[in-house]
C-alpha atoms as a PDB file:
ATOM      1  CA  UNK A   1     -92.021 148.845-111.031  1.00  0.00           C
ATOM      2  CA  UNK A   2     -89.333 146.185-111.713  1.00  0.00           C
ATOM      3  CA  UNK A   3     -86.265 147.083-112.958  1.00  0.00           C
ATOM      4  CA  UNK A   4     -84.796 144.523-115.862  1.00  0.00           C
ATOM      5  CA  UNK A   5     -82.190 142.409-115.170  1.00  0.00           C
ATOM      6  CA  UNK A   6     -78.688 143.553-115.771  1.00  0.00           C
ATOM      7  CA  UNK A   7     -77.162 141.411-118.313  1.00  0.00           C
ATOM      8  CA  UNK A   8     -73.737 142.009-117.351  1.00  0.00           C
ATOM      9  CA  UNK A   9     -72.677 139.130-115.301  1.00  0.00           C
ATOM     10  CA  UNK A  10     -68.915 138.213-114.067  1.00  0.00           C
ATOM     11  CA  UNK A  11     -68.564 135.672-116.855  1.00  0.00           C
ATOM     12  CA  UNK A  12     -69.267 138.335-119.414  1.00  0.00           C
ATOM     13  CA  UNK A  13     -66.804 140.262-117.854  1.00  0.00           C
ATOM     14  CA  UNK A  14     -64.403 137.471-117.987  1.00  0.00           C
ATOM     15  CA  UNK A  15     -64.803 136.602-121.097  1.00  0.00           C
ATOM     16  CA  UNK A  16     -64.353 140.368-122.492  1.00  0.00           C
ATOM     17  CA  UNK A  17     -60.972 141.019-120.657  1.00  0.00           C
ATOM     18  CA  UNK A  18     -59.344 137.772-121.718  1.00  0.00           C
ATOM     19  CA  UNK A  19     -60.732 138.817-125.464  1.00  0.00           C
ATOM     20  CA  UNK A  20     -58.941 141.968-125.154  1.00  0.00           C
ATOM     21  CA  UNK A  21     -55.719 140.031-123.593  1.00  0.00           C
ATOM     22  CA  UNK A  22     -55.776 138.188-126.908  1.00  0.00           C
ATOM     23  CA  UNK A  23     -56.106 140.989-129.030  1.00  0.00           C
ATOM     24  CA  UNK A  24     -53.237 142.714-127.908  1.00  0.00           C
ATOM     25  CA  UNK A  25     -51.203 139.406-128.008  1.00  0.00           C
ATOM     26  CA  UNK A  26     -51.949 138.782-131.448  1.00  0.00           C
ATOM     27  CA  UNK A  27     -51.219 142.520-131.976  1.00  0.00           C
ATOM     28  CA  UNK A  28     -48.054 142.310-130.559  1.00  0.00           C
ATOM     29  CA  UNK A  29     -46.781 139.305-132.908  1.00  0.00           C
ATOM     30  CA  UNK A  30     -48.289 140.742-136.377  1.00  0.00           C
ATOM     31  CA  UNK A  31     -45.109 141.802-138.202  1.00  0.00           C
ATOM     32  CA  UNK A  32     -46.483 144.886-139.706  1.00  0.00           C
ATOM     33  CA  UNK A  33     -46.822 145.664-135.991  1.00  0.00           C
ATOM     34  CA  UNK A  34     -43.470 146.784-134.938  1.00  0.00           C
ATOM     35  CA  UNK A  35     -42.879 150.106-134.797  1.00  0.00           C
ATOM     36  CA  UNK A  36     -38.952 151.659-135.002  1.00  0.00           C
ATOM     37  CA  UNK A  37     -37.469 153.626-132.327  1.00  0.00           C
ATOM     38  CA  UNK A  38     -36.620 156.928-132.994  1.00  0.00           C
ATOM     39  CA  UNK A  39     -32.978 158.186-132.900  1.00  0.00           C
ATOM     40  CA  UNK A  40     -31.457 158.872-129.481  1.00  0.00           C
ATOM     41  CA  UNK A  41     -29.894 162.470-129.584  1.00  0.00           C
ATOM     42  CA  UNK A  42     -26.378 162.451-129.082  1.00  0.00           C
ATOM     43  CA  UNK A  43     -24.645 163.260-125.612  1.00  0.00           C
ATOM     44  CA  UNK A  44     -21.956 165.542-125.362  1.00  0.00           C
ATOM     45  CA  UNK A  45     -18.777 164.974-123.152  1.00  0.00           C
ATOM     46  CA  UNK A  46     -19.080 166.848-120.181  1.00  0.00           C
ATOM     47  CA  UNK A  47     -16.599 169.745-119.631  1.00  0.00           C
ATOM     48  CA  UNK A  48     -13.319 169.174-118.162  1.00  0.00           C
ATOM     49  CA  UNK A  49     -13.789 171.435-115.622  1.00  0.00           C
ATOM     50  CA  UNK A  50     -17.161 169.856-114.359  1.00  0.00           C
ATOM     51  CA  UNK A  51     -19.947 172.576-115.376  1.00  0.00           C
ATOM     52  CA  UNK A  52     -22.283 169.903-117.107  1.00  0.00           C
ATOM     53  CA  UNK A  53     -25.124 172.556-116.704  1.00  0.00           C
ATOM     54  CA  UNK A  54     -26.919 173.304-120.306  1.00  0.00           C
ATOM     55  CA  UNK A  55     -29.592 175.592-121.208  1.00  0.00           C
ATOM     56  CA  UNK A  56     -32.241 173.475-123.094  1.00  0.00           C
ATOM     57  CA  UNK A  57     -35.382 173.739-123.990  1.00  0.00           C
ATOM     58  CA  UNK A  58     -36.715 172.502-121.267  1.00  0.00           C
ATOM     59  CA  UNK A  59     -35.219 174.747-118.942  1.00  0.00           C
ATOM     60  CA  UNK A  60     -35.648 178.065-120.716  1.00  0.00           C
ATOM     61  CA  UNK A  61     -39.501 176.442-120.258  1.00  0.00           C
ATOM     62  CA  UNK A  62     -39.309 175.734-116.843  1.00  0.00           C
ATOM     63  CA  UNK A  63     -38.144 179.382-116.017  1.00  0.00           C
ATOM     64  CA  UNK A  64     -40.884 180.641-118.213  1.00  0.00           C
ATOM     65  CA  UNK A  65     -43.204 179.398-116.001  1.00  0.00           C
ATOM     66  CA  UNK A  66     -41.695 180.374-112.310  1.00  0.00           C
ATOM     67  CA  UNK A  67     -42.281 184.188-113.672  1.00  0.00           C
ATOM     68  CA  UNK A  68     -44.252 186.252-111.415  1.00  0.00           C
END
């Protein structure tokens, strides 16, 4: 038995990425499109003294997970 001939050929598969390319160009300039950035969180000053260390969230998560 034969087996059919693959229909995928390299200028079908040029001519799908530069679709794609387009799409997200025109995505990119549709002004309904932009998206806002959320708020930065503000830094404190560090201490005086030096000391910057801070227990965050992320840290009281990281030692959650060195426990034995």
């Amino acid at each position: 038995m034969s087996q059919p001939k693959s229909k995928l050929s390299r200028r079908t598969l040029f001519v799908g990425a530069g679709t794609v390319g387009a799409v997200a160009a025109a995505a990119t300039l549709l002004p309904g499109a932009v998206q806002e950035t959320a708020a930065t969180p503000e830094t404190k000053e560090p201490p005086a003294k030096g000391g910057g260390y801070q227990l965050t969230e992320h840290v009281k998560r990281y030692y959650q997970t060195t426990l034995v």
